[in-house]
N, C-alpha and C. Protein backbone atom coordinates (compact mmCIF):
# COMPACT_ATOMS: atom_id res chain seq x y z
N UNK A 1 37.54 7.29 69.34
CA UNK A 1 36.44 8.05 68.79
C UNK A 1 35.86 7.35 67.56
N UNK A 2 36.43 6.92 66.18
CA UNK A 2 36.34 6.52 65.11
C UNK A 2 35.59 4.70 66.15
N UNK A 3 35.68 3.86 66.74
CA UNK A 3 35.22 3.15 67.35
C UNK A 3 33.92 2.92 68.11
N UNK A 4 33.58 4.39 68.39
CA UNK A 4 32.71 5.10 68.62
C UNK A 4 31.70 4.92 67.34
N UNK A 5 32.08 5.45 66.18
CA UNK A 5 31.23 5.65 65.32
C UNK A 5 31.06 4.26 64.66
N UNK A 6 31.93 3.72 64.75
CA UNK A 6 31.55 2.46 63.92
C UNK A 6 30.59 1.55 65.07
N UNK A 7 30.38 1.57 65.99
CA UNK A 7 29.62 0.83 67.31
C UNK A 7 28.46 1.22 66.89
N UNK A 8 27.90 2.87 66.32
CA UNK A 8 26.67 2.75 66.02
C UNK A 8 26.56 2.48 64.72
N UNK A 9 27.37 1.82 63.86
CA UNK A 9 26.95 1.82 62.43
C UNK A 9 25.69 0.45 62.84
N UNK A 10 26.37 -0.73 63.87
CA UNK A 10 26.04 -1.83 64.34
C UNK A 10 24.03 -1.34 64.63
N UNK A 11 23.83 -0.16 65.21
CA UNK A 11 22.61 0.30 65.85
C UNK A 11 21.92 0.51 64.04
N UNK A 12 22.58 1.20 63.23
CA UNK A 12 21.94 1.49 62.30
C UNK A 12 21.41 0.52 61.34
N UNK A 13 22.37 -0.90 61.25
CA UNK A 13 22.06 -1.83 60.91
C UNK A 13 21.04 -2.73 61.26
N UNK A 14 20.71 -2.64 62.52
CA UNK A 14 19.78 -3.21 63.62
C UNK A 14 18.33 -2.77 62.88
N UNK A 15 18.70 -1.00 62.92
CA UNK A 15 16.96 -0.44 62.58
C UNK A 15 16.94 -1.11 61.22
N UNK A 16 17.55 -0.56 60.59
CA UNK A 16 17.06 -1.53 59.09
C UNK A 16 16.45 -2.61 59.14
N UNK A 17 17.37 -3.43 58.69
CA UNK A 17 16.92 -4.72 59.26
C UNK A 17 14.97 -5.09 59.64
N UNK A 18 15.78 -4.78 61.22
CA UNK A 18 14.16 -4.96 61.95
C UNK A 18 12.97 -4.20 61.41
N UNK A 19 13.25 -2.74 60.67
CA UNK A 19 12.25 -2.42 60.19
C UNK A 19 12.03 -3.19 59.15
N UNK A 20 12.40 -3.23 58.12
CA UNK A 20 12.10 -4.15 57.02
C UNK A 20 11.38 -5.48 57.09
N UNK A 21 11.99 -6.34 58.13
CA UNK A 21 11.27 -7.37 58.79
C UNK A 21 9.93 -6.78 59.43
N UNK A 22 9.91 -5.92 60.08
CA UNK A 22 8.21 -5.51 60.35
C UNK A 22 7.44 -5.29 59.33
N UNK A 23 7.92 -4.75 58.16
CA UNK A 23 6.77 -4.28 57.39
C UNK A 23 7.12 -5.31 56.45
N UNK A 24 7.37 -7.05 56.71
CA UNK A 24 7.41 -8.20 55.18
C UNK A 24 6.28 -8.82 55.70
N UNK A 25 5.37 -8.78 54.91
CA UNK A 25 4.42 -9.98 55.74
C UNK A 25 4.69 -11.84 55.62
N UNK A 26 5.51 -11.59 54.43
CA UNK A 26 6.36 -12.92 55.09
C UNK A 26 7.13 -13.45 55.81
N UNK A 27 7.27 -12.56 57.05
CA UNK A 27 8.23 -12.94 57.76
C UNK A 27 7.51 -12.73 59.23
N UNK A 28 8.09 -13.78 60.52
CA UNK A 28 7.49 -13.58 61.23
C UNK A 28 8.56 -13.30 62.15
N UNK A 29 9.71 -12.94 61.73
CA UNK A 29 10.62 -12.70 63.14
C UNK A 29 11.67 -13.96 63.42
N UNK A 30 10.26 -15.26 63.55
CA UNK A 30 11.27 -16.63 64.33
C UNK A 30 11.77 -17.47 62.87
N UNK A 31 11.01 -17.49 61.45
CA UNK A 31 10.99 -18.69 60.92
C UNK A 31 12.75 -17.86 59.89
N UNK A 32 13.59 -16.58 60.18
CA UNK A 32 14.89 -16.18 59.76
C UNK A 32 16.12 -16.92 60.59
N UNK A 33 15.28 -16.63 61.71
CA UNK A 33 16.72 -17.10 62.64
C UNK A 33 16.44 -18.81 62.78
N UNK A 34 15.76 -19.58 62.37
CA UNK A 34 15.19 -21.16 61.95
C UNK A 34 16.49 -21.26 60.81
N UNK A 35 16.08 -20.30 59.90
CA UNK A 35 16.94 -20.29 58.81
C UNK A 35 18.18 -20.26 59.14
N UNK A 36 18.68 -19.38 59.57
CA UNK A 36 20.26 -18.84 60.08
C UNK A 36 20.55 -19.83 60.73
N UNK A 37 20.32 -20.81 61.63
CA UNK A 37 20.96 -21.84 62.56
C UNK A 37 20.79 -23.26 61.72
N UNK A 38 20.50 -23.39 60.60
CA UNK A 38 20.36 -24.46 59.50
C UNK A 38 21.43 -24.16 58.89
N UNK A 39 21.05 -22.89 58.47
CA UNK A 39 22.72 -22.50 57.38
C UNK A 39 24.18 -22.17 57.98
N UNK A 40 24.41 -21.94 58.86
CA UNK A 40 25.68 -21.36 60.36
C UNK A 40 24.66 -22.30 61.39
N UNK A 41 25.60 -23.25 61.70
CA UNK A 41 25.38 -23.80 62.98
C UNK A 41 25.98 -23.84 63.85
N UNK A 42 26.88 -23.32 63.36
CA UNK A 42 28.23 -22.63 64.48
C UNK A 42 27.75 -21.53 65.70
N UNK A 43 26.66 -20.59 64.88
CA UNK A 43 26.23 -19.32 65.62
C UNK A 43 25.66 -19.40 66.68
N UNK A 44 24.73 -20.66 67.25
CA UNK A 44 24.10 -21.27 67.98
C UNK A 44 25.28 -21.54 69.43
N UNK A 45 26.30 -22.05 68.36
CA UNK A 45 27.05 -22.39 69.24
C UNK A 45 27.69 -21.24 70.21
N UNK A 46 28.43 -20.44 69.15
CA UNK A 46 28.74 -19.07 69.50
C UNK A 46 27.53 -18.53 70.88
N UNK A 47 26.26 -18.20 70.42
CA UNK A 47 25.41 -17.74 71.39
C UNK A 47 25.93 -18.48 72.80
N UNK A 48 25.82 -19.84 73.02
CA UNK A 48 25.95 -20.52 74.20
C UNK A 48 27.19 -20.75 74.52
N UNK A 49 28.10 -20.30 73.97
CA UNK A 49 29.58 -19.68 74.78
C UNK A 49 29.33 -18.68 75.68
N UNK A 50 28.57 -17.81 75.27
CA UNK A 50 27.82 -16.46 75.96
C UNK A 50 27.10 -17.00 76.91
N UNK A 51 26.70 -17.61 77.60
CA UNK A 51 25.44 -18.16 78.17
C UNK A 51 25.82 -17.46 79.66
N UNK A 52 27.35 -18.50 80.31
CA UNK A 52 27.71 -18.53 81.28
C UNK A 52 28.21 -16.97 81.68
N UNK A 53 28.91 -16.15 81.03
CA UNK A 53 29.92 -15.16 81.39
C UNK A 53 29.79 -13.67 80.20
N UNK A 54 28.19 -13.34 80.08
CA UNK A 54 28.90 -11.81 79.43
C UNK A 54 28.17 -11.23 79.96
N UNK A 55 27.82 -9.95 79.28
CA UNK A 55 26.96 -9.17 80.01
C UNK A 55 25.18 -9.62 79.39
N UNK A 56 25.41 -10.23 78.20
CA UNK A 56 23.96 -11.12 78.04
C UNK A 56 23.23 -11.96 77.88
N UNK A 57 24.12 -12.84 79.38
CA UNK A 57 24.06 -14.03 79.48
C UNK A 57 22.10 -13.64 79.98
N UNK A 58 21.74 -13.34 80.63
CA UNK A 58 20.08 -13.60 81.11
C UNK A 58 19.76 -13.10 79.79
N UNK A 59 19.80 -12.39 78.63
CA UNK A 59 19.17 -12.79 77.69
C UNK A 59 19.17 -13.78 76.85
N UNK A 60 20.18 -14.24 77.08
CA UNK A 60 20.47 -15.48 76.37
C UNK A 60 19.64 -16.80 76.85
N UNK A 61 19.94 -17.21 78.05
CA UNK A 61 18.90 -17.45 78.78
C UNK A 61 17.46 -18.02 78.52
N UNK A 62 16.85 -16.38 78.82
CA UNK A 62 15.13 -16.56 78.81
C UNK A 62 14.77 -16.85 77.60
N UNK A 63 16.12 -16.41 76.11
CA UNK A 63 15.66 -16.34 74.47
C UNK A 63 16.11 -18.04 74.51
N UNK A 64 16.92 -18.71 74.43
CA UNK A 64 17.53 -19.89 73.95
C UNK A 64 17.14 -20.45 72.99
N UNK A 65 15.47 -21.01 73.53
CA UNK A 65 14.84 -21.88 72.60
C UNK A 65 14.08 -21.33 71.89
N UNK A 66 14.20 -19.91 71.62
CA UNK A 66 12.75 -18.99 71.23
C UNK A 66 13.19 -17.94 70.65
N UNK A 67 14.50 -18.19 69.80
CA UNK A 67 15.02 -16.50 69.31
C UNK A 67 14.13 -15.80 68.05
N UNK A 68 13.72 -14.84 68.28
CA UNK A 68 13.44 -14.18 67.35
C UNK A 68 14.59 -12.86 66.62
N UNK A 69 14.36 -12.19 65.67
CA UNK A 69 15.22 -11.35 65.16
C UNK A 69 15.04 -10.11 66.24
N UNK A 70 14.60 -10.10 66.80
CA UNK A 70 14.54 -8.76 67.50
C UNK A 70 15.11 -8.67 68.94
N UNK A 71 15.52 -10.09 69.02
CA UNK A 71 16.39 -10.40 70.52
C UNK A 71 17.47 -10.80 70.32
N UNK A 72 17.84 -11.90 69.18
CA UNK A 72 18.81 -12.15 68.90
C UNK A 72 20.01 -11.21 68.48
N UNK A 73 19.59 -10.47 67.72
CA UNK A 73 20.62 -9.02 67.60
C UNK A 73 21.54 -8.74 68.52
N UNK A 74 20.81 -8.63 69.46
CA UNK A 74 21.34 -8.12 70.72
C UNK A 74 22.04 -8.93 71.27
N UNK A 75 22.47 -10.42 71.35
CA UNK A 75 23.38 -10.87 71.74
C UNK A 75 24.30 -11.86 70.45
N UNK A 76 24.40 -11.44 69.02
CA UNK A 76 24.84 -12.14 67.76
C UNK A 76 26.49 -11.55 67.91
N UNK A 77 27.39 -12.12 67.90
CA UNK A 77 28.42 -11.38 67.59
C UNK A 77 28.70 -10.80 66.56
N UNK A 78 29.53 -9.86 65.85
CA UNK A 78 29.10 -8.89 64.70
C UNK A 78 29.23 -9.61 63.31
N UNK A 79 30.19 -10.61 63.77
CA UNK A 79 30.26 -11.26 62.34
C UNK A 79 29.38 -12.37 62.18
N UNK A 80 28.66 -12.42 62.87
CA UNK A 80 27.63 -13.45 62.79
C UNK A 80 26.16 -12.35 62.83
N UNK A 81 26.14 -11.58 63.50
CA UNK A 81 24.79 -10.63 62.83
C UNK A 81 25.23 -10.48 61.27
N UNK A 82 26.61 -10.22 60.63
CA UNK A 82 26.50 -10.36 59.42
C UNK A 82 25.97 -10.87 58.69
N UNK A 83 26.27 -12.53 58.98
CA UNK A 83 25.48 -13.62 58.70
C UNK A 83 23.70 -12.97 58.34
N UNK A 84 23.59 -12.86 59.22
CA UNK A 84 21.70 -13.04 59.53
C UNK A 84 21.47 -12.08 58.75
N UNK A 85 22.55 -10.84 58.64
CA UNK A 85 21.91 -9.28 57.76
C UNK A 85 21.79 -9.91 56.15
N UNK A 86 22.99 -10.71 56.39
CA UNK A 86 23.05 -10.79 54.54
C UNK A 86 21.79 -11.92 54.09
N UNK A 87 21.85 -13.28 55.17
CA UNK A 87 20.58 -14.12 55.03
C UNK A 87 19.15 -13.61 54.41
N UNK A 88 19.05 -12.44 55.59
CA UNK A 88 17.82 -12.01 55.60
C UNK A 88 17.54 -11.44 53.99
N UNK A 89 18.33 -10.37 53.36
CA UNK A 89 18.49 -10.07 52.72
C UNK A 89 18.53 -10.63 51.10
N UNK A 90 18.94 -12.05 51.63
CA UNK A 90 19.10 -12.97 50.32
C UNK A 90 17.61 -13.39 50.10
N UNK A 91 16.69 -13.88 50.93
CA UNK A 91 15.85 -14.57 51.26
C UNK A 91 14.61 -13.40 50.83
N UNK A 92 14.47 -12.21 51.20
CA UNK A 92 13.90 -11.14 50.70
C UNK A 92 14.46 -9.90 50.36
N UNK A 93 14.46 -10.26 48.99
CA UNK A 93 15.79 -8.71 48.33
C UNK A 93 14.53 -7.97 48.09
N UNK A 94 13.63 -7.58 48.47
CA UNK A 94 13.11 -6.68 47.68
C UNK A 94 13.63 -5.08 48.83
N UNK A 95 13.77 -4.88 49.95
CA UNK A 95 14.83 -4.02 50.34
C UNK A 95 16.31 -3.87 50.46
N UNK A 96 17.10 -4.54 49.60
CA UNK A 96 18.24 -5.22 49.98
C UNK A 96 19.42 -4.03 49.32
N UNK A 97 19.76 -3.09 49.90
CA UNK A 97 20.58 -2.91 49.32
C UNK A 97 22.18 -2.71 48.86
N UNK A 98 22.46 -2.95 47.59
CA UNK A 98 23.63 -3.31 47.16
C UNK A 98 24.66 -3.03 47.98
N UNK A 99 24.79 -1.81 48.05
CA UNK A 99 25.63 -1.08 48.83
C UNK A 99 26.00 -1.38 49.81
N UNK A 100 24.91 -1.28 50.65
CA UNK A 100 25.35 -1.73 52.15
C UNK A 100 25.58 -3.64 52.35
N UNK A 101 25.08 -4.64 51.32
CA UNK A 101 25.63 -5.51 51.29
C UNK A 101 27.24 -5.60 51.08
N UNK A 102 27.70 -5.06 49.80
CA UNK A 102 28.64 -5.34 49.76
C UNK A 102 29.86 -4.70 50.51
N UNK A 103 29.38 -3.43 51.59
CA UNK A 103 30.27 -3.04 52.47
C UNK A 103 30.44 -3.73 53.72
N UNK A 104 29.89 -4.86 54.37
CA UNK A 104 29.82 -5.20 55.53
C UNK A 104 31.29 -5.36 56.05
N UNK A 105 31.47 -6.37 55.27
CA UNK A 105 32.55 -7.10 55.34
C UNK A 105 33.98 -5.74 55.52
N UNK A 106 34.17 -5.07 55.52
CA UNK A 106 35.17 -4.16 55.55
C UNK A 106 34.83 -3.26 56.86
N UNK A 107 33.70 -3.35 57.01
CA UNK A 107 33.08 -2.64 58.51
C UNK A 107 33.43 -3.20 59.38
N UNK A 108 33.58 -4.96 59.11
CA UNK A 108 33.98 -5.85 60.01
C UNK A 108 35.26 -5.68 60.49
N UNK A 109 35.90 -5.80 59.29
CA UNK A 109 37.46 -5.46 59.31
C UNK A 109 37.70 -4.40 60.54
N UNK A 110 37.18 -3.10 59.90
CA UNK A 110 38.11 -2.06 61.15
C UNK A 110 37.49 -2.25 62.11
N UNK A 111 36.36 -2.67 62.19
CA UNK A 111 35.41 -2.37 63.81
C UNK A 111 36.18 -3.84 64.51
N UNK A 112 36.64 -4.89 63.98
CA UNK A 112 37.97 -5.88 65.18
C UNK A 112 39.33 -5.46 65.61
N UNK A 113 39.60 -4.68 64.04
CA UNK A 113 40.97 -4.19 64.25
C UNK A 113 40.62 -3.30 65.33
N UNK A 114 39.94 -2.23 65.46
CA UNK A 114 39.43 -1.16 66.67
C UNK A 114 39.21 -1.68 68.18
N UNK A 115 38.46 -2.83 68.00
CA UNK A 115 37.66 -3.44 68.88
C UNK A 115 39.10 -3.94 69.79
N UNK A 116 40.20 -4.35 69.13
CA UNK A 116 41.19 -5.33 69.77
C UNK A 116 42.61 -4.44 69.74
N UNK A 117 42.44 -3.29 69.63
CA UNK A 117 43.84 -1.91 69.34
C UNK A 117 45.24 -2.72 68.16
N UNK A 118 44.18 -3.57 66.98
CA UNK A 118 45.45 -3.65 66.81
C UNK A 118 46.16 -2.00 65.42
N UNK A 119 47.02 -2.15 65.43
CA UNK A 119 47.97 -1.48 64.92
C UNK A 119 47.59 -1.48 63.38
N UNK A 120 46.76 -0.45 62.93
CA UNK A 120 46.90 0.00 61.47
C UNK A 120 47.89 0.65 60.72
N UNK A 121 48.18 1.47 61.40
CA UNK A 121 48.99 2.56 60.41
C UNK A 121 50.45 2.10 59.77
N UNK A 122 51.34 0.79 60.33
CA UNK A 122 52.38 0.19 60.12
C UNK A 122 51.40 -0.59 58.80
N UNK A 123 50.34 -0.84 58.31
CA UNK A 123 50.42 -1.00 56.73
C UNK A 123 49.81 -0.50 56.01
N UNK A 124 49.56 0.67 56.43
CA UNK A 124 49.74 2.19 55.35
C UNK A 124 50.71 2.66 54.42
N UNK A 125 51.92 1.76 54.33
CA UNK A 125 53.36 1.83 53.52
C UNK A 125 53.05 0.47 52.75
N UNK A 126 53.43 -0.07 53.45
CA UNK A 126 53.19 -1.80 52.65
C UNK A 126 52.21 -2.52 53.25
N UNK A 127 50.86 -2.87 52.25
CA UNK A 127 50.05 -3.33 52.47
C UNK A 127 50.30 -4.93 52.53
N UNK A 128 49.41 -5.20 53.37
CA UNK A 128 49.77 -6.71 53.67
C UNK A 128 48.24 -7.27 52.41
N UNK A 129 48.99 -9.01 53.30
CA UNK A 129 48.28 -9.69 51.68
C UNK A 129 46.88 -10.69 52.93
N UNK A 130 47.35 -10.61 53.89
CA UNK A 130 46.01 -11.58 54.59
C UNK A 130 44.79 -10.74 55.44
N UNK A 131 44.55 -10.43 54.31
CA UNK A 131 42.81 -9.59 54.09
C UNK A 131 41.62 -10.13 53.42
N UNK A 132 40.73 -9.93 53.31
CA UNK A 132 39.59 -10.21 52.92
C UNK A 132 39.61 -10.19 51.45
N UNK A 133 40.59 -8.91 50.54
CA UNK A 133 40.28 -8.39 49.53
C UNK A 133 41.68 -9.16 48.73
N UNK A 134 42.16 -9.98 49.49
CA UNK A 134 42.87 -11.10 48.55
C UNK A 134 42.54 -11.86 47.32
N UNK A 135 42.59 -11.97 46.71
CA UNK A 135 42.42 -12.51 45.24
C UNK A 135 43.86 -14.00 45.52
N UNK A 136 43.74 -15.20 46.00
CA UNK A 136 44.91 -16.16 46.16
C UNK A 136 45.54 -16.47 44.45
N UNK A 137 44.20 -16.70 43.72
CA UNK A 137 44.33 -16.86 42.40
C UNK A 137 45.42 -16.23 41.35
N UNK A 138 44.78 -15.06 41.75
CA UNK A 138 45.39 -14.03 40.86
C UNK A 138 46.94 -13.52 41.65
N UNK A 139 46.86 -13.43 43.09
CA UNK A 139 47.98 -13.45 44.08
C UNK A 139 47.88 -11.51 43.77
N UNK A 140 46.57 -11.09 43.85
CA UNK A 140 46.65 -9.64 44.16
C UNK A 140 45.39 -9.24 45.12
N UNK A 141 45.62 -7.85 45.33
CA UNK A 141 44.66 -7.03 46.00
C UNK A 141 43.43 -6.90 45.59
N UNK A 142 42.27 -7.07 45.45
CA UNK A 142 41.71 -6.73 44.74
C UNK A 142 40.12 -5.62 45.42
N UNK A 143 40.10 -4.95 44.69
CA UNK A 143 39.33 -3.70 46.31
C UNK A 143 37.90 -4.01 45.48
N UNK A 144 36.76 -4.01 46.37
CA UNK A 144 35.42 -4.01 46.24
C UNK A 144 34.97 -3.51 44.63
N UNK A 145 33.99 -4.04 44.02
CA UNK A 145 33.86 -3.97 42.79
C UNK A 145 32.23 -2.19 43.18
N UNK A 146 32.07 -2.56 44.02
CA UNK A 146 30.86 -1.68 44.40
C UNK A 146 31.67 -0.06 45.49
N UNK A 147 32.57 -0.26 45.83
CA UNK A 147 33.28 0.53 46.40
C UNK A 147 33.97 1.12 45.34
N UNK A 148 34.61 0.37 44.54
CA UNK A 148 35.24 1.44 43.35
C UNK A 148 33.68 2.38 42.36
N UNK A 149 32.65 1.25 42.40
CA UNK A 149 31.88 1.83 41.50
C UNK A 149 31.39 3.74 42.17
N UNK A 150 30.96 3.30 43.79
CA UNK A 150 31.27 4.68 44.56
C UNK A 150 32.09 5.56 44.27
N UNK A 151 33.19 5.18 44.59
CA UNK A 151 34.50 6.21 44.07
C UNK A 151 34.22 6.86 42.66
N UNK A 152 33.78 6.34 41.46
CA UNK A 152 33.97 6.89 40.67
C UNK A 152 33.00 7.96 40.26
N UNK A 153 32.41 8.01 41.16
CA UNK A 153 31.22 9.16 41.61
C UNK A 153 31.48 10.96 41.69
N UNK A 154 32.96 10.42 42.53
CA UNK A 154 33.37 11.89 43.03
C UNK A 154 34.42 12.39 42.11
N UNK A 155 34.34 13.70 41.41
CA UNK A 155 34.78 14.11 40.65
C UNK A 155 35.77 14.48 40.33
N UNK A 156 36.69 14.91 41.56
CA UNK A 156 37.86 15.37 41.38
C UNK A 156 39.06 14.25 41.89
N UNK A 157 38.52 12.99 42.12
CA UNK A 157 39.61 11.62 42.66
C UNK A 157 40.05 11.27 40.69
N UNK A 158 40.87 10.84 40.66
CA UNK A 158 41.82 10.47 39.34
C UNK A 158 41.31 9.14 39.78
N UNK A 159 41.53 8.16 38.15
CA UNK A 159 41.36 6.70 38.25
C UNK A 159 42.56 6.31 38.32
N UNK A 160 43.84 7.16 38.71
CA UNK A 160 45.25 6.62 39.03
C UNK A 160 45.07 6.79 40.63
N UNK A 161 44.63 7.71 40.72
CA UNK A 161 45.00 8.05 42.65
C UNK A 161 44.12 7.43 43.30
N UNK A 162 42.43 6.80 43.00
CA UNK A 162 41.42 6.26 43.19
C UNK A 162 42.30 4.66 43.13
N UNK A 163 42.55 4.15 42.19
CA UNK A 163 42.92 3.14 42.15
C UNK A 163 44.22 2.48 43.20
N UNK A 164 45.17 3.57 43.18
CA UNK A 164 46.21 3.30 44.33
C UNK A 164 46.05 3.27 45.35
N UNK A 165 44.88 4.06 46.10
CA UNK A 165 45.07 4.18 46.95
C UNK A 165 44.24 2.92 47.82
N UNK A 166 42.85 2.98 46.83
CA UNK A 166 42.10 1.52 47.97
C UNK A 166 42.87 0.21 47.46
N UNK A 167 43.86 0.24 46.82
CA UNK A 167 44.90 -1.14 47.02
C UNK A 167 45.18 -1.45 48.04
N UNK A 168 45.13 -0.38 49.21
CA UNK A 168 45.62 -0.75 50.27
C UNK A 168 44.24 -1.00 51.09
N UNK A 169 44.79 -2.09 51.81
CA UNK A 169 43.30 -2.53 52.66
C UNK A 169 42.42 -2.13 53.23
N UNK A 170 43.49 -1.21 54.26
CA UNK A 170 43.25 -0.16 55.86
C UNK A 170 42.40 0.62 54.90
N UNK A 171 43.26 1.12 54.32
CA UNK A 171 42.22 2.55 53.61
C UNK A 171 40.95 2.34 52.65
N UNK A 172 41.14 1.29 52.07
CA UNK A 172 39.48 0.40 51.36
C UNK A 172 38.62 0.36 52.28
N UNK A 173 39.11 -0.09 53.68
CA UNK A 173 38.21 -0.56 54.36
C UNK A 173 37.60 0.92 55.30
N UNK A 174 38.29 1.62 55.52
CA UNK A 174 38.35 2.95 55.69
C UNK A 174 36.94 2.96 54.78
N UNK A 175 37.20 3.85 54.10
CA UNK A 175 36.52 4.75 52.75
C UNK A 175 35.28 3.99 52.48
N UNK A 176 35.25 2.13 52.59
CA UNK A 176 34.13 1.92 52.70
C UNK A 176 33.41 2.23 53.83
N UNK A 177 33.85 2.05 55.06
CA UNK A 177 32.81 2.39 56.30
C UNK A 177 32.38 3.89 56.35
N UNK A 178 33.07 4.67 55.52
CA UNK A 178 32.32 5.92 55.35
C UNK A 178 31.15 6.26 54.53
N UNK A 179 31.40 5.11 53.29
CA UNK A 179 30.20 5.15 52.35
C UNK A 179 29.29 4.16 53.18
N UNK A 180 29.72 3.06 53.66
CA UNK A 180 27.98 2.41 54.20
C UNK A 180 27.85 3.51 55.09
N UNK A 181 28.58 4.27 56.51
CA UNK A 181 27.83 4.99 57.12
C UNK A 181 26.59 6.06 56.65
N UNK A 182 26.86 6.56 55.60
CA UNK A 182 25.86 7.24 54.66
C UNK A 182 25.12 6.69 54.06
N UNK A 183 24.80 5.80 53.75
CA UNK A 183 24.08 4.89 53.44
C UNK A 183 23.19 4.16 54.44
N UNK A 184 23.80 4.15 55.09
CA UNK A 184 22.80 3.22 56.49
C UNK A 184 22.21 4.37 57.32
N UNK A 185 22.99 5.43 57.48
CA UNK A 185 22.39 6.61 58.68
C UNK A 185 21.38 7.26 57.73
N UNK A 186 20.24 7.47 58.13
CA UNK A 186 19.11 8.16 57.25
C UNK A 186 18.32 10.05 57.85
N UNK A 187 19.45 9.94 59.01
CA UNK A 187 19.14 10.67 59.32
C UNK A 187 20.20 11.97 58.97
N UNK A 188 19.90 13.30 58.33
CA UNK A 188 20.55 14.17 57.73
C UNK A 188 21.60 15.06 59.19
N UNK A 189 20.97 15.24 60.35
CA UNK A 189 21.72 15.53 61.39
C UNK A 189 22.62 14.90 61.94
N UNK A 190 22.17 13.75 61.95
CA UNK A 190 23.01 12.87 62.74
C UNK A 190 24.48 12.75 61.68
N UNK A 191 24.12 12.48 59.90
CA UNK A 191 25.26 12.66 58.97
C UNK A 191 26.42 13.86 59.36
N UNK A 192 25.65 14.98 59.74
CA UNK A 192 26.46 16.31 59.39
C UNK A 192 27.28 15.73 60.87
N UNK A 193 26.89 15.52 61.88
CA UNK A 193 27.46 15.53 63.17
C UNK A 193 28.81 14.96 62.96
N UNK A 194 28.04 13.64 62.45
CA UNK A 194 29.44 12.24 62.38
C UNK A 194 30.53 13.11 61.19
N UNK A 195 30.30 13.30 60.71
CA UNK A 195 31.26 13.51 59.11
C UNK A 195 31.99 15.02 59.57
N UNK A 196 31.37 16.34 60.82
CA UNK A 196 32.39 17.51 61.40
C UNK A 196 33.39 16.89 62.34
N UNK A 197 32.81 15.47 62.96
CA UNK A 197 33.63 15.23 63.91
C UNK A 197 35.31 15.19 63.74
């Protein structure tokens, strides 16, 4: 179910995005993803792994030499639409926001762990150290600087119990995909639906 919801965070990201790109008049769609295969040239590659064997291989196909942002989506793998969300974003911040930048990356997290059944709840006791939110330097945890700034929003979380608890990864990464989901879903029904479920 929770897999479920994070599959459309992917849809909500899409509308953004593409809307924003419709209404830049600097942008025409093709001259982002020009960009994106200059900067990740890997992704290109990625696409034409897809060519032979998925379900969008004929889009892949007829787009090859001609991707625009509004086709490419549809066959980017998620951590590589990352790529293009944050690109786009760098390139024209004037819709860009913070928030949902700096949550991607943790969306990523559970939506593979989900995507591939692996096993969360065994480091809900002892958090492991090969995560995203590693600090090698410092040799600690270190949880989103924009995710804590969230947290400290809600009134009745302690900066002891706030602090312990997104030490741990699962649950950082948790608590963030709940704040980008509110953030990205703009629609007030669709919020109440996801959040009784």
């Amino acid at each position: 179910m929770y897999y479920q919801t994070i599959f459309r965070y992917r849809a909500f990201l899409k509308v953004k995005l593409i809307n924003d790109l419709t209404h830049n008049d600097k942008e025409d769609g093709y001259h982002i993803i020009d960009k994106l295969f200059i900067k990740y040239p890997y992704i290109k590659q990625n696409i034409n792994h897809k060519k032979n064997d998925s379900a969008c291989a004929d889009l892949i196909h007829k787009y090859q030499n001609n991707w625009a942002i509004w086709n490419i989506v549809e066959v980017l793998l998620f951590g590589d639409f990352i790529k293009l969300f944050e690109l786009y974003y760098e390139l024209y911040p004037e819709n860009k926001s913070r928030t949902i930048n700096h949550l991607l990356w943790p969306l990523k997290f559970i939506r593979n762990a989900s995507a591939h059944n692996n096993c969360l709840l065994n480091t809900l006791r002892k958090p492991y150290t090969h995560t995203h939110l590693y600090n090698n330097t410092k040799n600690i945890i270190e949880p989103s600087k924009e995710l804590v700034l969230l947290l400290t929003k809600i009134p009745n979380i302690s900066k002891n119990s706030r602090r312990k608890k997104i030490m741990n990864p699962v649950i950082h990464d948790f608590i963030a995909t709940l704040f980008l989901f509110n953030e990205v879903c703009t629609s007030s029904v669709l919020k109440e639906k996801e959040f009784n479920r």
